[in-house]
Protein backbone atom coordinates (compact mmCIF):
# COMPACT_ATOMS: atom_id res chain seq x y z
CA UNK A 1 286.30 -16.54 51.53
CA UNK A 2 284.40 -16.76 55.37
CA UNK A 3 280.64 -16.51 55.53
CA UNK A 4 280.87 -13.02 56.98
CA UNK A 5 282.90 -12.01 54.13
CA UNK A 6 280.92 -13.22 51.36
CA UNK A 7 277.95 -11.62 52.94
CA UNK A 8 279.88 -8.02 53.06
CA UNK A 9 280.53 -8.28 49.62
CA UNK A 10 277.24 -9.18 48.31
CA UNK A 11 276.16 -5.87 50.33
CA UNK A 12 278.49 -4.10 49.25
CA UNK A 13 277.62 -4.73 45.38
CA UNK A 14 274.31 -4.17 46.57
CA UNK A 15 274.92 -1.26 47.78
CA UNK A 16 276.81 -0.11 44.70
CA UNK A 17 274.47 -1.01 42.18
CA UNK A 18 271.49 0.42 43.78
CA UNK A 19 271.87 3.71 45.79
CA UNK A 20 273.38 5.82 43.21
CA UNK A 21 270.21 5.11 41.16
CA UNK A 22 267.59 5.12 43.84
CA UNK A 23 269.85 8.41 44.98
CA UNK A 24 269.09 9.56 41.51
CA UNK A 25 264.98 8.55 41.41
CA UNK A 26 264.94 10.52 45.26
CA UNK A 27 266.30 13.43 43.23
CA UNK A 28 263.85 13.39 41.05
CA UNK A 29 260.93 13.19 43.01
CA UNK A 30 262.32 15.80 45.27
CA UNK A 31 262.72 18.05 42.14
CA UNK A 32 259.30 17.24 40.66
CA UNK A 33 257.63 18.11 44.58
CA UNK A 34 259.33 21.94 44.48
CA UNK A 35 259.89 22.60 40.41
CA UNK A 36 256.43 24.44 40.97
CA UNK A 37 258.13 26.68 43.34
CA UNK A 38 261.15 27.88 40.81
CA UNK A 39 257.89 28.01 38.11
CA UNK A 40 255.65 30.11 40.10
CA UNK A 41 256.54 33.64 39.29
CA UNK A 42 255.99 33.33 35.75
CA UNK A 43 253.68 31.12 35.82
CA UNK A 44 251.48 33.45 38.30
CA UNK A 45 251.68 36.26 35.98
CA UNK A 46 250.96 34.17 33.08
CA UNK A 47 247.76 32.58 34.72
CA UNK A 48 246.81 35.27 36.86
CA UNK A 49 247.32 33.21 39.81
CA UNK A 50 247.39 35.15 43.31
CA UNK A 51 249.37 34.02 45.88
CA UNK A 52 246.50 32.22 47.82
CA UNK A 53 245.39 30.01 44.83
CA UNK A 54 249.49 29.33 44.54
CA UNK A 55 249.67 28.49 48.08
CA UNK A 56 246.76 26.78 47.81
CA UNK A 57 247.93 24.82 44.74
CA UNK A 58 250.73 23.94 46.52
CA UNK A 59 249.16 22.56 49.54
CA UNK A 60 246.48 20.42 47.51
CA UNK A 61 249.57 18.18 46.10
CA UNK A 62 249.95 16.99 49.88
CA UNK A 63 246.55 15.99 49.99
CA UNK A 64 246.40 14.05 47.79
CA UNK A 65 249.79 12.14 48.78
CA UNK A 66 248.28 12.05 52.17
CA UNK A 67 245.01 10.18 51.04
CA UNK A 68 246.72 7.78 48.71
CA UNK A 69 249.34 6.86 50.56
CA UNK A 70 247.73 3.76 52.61
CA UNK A 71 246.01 2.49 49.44
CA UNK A 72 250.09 3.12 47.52
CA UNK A 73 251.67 0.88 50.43
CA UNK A 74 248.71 -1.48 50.12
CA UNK A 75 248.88 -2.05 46.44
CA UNK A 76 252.94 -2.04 47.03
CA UNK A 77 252.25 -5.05 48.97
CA UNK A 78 250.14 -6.81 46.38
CA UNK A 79 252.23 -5.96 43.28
CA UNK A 80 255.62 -5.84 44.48
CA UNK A 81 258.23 -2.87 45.28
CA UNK A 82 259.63 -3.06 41.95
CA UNK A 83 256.61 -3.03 39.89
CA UNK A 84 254.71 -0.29 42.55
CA UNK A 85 257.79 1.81 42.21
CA UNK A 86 257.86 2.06 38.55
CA UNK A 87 254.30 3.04 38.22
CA UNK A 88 254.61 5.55 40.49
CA UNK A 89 257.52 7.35 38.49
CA UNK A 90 255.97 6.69 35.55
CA UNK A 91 252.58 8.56 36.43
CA UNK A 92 254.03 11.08 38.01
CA UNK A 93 256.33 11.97 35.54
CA UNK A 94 253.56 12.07 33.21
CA UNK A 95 251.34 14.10 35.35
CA UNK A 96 254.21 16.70 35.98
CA UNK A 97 254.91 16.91 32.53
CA UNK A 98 251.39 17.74 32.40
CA UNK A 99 251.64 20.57 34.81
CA UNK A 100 252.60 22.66 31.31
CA UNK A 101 249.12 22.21 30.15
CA UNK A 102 247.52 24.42 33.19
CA UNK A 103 245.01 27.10 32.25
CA UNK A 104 243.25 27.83 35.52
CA UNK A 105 242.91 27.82 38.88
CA UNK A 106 240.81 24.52 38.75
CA UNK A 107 243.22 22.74 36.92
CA UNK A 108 246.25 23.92 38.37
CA UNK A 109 244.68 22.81 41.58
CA UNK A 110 243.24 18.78 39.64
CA UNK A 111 246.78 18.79 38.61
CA UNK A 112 248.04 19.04 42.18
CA UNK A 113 245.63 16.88 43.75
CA UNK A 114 246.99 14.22 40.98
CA UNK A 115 250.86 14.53 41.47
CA UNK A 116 250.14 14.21 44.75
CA UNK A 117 248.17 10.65 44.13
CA UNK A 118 250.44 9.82 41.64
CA UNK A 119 253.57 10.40 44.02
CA UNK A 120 251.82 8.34 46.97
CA UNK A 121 253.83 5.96 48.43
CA UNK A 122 257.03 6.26 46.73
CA UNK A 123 259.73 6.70 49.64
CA UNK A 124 257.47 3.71 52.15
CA UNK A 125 258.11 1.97 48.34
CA UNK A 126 261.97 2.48 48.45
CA UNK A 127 262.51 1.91 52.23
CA UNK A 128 260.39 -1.54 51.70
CA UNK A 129 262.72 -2.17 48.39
CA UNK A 130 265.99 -1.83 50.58
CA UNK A 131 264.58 -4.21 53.50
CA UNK A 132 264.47 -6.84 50.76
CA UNK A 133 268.43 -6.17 49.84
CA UNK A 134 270.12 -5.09 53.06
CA UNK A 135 270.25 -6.65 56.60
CA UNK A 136 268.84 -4.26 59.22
CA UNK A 137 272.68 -4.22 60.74
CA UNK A 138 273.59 -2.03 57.51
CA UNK A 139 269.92 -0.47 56.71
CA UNK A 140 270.22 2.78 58.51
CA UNK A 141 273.50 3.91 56.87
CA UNK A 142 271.85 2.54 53.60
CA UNK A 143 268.95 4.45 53.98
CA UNK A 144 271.02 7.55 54.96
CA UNK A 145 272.83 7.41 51.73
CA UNK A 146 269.71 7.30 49.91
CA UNK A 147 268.42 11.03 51.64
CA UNK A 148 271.65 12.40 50.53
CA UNK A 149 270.07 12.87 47.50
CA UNK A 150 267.72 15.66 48.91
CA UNK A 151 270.58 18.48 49.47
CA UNK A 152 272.28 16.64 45.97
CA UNK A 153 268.97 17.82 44.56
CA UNK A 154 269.10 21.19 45.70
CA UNK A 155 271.98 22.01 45.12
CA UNK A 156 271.97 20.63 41.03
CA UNK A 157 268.11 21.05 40.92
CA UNK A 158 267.62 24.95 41.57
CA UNK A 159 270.22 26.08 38.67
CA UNK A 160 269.19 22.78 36.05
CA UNK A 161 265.33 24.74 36.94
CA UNK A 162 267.05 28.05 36.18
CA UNK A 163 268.64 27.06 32.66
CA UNK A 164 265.20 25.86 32.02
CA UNK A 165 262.80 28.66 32.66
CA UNK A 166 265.73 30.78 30.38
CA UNK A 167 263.75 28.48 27.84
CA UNK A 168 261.05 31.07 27.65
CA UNK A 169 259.91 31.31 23.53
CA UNK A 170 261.70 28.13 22.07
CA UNK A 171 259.56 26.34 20.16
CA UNK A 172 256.60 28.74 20.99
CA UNK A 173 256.78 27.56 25.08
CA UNK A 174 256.66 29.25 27.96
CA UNK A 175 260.03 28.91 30.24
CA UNK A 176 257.99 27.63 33.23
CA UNK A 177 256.40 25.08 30.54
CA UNK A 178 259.68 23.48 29.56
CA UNK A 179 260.62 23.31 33.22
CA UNK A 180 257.76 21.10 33.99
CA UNK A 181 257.88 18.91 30.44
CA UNK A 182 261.85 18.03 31.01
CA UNK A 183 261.87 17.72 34.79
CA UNK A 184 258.23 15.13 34.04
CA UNK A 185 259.53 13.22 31.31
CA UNK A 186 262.86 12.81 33.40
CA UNK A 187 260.78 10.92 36.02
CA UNK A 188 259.72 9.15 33.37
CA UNK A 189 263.43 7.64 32.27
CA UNK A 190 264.86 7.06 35.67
């Protein structure tokens, strides 16, 4: 086998091994970024929430993703992709999971603010990751493959969000609860 050859096929199991589960992880954190969206009109009559403290809600998760992202990238740096990248899903798997335990407007909104820290640098995280496995001849059909999981998301996400929020009264929860405990703790296990 040529140079060129062997180099192809080490890409190529590269590539095999790790898109479909960094596809899956992009999923994820695509679902956990709009589950409050499928959650929001039961969970705005439940907490009384108007549109404007939704909205706002909403908007405070980008803040904090905004602010934390330099400091993310920096401490990707320090610690390693690997290492970064699995703190980040693990917090903010936790912290969505955690969205079930919102009373108020205040927390609803500290809850926000945190997914969005928590969340903070994880795509610079995986487009660093796949520098350090493919050559930048191959990166930008790589990296394509990876954003396919956005529409993949979509598409499974909004009827898997459905099924959950149909959860409404088991085991004493609220449907828009179980939506944000399953789709957390699955951020957690990818």
């Amino acid at each position: 086998m040529s140079e060129d050859e062997a180099r192809k096929s080490a890409i190529a199991k590269a590539a095999r091994r790790l898109i479909p589960f960094l596809c899956l992880c992009y999923a994820v954190n695509f679902l956990d970024r709009v589950n409050v969206g499928f959650a929001a009109l039961a969970m705005n009559a439940d907490l009384g929430f108007s549109p404007s403290v939704f909205g706002t809600g909403a908007g405070i998760f980008f803040a904090g993703y905004i602010l934390f992202e330099i400091p993310s990238n920096l401490a990707l740096q320090r610690f390693g992709a690997r290492i970064w990248i699995a703190r980040i899903m693990i917090s903010w798997g936790i912290i969505a999971a955690a969205m079930a335990l919102v009373w108020s407007e205040d927390s609803f909104y500290a809850m926000r603010l945190l997914l969005g820290v928590a969340e903070a640098g994880f795509f610079p995280g995986i487009i660093l990751y796949l520098t350090y496995w493919f050559p930048a001849a191959t990166r930008a059909r790589i990296v394509s493959l990876f954003m396919a999981a956005v529409p993949l998301a979509t598409m499974v996400g909004g009827p898997v969000s459905g099924a959950l929020l149909e959860l409404h009264g088991f085991g004493g929860l609220k449907g828009w609860h179980w939506l944000f405990i399953v789709e957390g703790l699955r951020s957690c296990s990818a």
